[in-house]
Every structure is written in structure tokens, then in C-alpha cells.
Protein backbone atom coordinates (compact mmCIF):
# COMPACT_ATOMS: atom_id res chain seq x y z
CA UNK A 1 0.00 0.00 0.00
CA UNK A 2 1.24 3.64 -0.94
CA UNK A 3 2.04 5.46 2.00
CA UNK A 4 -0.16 8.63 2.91
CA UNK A 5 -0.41 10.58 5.46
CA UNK A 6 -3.53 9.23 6.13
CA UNK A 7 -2.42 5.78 6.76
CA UNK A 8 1.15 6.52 7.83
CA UNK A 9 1.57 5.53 11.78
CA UNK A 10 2.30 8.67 13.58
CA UNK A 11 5.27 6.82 15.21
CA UNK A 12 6.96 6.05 11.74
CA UNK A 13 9.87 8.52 10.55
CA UNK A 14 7.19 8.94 7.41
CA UNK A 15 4.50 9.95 9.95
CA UNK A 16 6.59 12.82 11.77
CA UNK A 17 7.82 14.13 9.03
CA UNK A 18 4.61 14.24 7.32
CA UNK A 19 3.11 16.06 11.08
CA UNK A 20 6.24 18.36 10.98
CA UNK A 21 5.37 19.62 7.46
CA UNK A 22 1.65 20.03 7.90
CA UNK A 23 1.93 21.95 11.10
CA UNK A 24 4.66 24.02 9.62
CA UNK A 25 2.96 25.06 6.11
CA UNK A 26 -0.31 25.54 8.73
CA UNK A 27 1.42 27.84 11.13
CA UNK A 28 3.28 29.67 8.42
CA UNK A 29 -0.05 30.50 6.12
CA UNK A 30 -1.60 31.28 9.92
CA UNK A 31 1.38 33.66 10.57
CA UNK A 32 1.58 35.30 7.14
CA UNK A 33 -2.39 36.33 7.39
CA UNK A 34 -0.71 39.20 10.04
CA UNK A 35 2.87 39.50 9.16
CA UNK A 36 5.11 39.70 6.16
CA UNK A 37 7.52 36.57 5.07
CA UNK A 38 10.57 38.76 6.25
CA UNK A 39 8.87 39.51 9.92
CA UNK A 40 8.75 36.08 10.26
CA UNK A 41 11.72 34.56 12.23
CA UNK A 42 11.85 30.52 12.28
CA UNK A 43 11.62 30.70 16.03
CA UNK A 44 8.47 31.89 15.85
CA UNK A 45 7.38 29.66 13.21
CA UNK A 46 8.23 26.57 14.92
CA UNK A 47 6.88 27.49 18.21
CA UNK A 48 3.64 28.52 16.25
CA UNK A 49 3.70 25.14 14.79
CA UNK A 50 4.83 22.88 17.92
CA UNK A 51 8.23 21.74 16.34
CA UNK A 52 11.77 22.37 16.54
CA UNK A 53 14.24 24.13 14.68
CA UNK A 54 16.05 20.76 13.86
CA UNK A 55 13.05 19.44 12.04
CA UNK A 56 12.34 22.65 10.13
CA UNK A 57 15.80 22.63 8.82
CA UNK A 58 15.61 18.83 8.19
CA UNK A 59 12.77 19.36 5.52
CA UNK A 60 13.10 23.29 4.33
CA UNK A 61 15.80 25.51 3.35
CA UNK A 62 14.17 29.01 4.29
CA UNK A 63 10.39 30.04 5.08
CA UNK A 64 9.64 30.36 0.93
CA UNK A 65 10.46 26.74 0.87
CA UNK A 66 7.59 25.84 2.37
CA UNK A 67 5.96 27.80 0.22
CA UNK A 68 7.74 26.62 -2.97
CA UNK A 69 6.73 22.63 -1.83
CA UNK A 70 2.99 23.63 -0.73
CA UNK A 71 2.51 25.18 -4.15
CA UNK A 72 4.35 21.60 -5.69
CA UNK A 73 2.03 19.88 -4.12
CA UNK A 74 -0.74 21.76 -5.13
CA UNK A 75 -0.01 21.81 -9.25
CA UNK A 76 1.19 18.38 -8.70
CA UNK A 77 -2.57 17.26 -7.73
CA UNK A 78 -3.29 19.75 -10.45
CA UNK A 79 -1.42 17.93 -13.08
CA UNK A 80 -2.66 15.12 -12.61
CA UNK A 81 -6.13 16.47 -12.80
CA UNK A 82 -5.40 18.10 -16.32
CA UNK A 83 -3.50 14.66 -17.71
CA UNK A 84 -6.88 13.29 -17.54
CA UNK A 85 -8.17 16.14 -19.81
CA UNK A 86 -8.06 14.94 -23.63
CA UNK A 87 -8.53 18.45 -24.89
CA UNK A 88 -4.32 19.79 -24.52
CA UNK A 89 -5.00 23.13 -26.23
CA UNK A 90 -2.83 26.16 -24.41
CA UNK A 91 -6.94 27.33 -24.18
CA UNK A 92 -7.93 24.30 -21.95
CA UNK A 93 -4.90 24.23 -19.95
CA UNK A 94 -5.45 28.17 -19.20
CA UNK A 95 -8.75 27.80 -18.09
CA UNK A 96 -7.51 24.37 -15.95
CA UNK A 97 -5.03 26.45 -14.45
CA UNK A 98 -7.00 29.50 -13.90
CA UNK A 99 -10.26 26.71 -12.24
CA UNK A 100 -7.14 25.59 -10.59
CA UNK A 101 -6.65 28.84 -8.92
CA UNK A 102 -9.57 29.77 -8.22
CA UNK A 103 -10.24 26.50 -6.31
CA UNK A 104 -7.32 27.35 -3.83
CA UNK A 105 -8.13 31.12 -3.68
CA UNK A 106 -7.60 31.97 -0.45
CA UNK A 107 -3.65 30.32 -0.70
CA UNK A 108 -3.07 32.20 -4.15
CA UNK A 109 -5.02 35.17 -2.29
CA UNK A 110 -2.55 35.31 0.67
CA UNK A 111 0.53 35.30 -2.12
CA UNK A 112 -0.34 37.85 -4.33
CA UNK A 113 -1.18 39.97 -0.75
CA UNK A 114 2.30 39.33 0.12
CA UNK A 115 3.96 39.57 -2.95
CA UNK A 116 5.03 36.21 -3.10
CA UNK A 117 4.07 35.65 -6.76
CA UNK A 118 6.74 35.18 -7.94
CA UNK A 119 7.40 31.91 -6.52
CA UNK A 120 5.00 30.43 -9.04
CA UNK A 121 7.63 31.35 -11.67
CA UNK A 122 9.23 28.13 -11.56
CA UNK A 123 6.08 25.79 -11.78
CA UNK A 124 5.21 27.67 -14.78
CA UNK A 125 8.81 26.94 -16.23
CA UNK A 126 8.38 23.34 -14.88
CA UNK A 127 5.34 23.04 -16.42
CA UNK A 128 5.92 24.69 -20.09
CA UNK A 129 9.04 26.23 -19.98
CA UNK A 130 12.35 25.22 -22.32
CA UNK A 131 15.17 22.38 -21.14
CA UNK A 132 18.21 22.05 -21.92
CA UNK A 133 17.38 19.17 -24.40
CA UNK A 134 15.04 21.33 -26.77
CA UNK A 135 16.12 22.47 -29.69
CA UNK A 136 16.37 26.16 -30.22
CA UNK A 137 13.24 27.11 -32.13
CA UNK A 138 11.28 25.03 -29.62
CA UNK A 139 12.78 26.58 -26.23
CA UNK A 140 12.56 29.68 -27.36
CA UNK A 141 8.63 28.96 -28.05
CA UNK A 142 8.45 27.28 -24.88
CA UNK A 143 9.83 30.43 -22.84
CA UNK A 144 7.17 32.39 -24.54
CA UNK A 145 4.33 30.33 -23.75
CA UNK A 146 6.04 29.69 -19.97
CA UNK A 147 6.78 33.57 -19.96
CA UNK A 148 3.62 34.90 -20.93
CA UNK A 149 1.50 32.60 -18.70
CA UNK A 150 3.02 33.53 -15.71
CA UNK A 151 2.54 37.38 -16.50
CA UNK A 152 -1.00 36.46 -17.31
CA UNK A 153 -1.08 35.10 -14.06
CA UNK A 154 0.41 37.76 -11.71
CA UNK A 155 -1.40 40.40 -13.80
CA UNK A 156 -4.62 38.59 -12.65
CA UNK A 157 -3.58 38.28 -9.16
CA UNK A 158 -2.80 42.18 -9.49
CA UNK A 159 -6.27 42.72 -11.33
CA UNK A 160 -7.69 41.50 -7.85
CA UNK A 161 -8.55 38.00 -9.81
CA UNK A 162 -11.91 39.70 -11.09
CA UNK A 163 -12.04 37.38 -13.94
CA UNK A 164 -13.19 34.10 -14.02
CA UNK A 165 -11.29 30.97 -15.46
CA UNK A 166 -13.04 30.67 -18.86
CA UNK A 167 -13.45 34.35 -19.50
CA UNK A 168 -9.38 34.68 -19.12
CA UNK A 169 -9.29 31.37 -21.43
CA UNK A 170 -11.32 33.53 -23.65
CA UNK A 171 -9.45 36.52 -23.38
CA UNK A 172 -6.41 34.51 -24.20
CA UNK A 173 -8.25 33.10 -27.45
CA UNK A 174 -9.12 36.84 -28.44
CA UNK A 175 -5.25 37.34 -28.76
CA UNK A 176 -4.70 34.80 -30.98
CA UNK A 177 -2.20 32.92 -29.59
């Protein structure tokens, strides 16, 4: 059986870690509701979330780390989602993303509020952007597409994310693109 942290024992090395990352991306989104990322210190974090320093530098780098894995997690489930989607037009997968965001507006909310944006960046490159391996006609295409979603998407989030998820799929049709 795959291991979740549903069925995980809470004794098991797979169970605490999985506690000390919940209560940690919990008590930062709780502390950034009043404070800015930088007022933050990872004291108060960890007391905030009822674990030590130890195990917040055992699973994170810095404070946007958490962020950076909580939003991973949330395009993984995303992903997923869309591979089930036969339609793979750049139209579909705006409005997926877009339904995608609006599902989890309060999170996306609390980023643009804090100017943390930009850490969607590299999802959007992960997602669409150029490797290494691609030819150049095709990465340069690729950073386009990867470019100009993401300033779709923090123009939207600037906007005050007035429009829904089709109506930006059909604004994005209207271009032409």
C-alpha cells in the first residue's frame, strides 16, 4: 500500500515528518495572514507550529520553501487532474489552471497579498518552460508560452482576480495565440 499521510503511523519517521510539514505550512499561512515573510523569524514559526528548529531545517531551506513545496504539491494534484483532460489546447490548460486557482483562492489570495508571486515562476517553467534538451526554435517557443502565462497570471492576481477561469481562457483566445 502507498504510504499517505492518512495511513502513515504517527510513530513512523514517514509519519513525523509528514506532522512536521503540515503543522509548519499551517502555522506559516496562519502567521503570514498578520505579518510579512521577512517579519517572520523561524523561532516563531516553529513554536507557532509545535516543532523544533532541527526538524524545520531537516525538511526546508528558508520560510519560501515551504511555500515553494505547498505550491508543488498543489499543481502536482493539479497535473494530474489536467492529464486526464483529452482536450491539450494552451486554451484548456489556461482555463484548468485558472479553475485551478480559483479553487485554492484563499492560498493564491494570501501570495499575491504578500507579494510572493513570484514563486509560481518556476512551476510555470516546470510546467511549459524550455530544457536544456530542446532544440532552439522550440525553447525559445516554450519560454514564450512559460513567460507569458506567468505574467498572465500575476497580472490577474494584481487585477484582484476579477475574472473568471473561462473568461481569461477567452481573453487569451481573443489574442490569438
Amino acid at each position: 500500500m502507498r504510504q499517505t499521510p492518512e495511513n502513515v503511523s504517527p510513530l513512523s519517521n514517514e509519519g513525523r515528518n509528514s506532522y512536521v510539514i503540515n503543522h509548519l505550512t499551517d502555522a506559516l499561512l496562519t502567521l503570514l495572514h498578520h505579518k510579512s515573510i521577512s517579519d517572520i523569524s523561524i523561532s516563531e514559526l516553529c513554536e507557532k507550529a509545535g516543532v523544533g528548529r532541527a526538524s524545520f531545517y531537516r525538511n526546508y531551506t528558508d520560510k519560501e520553501d515551504i511555500l515553494r513545496k505547498h505550491i508543488h504539491q498543489l499543481f502536482s494534484a493539479w497535473g494530474n487532474a489536467y492529464d486526464q483532460n483529452d482536450d491539450k489546447t494552451i486554451s484548456s490548460l489556461l482555463q484548468s489552471m485558472f479553475t485551478h486557482f480559483e479553487d485554492h483562492l484563499d492560498f493564491y489570495r494570501l501570495l499575491s497579498e504578500r507579494n510572493l508571486i513570484y514563486l509560481l515562476k518556476d512551476v510555470i517553467l516546470g510546467i511549459c518552460g524550455p530544457t536544456p534538451e530542446d532544440i532552439q526554435i522550440e525553447a525559445y517557443a516554450k519560454a514564450f508560452v512559460a513567460y507569458t502565462l506567468y505574467g498572465w497570471i500575476e497580472v490577474w492576481f494584481q487585477r484582484g482576480m476579477q475574472e473568471s477561469a473561462e473568461e481569461i481562457a477567452n481573453l487569451f483566445k481573443m489574442q490569438g495565440l
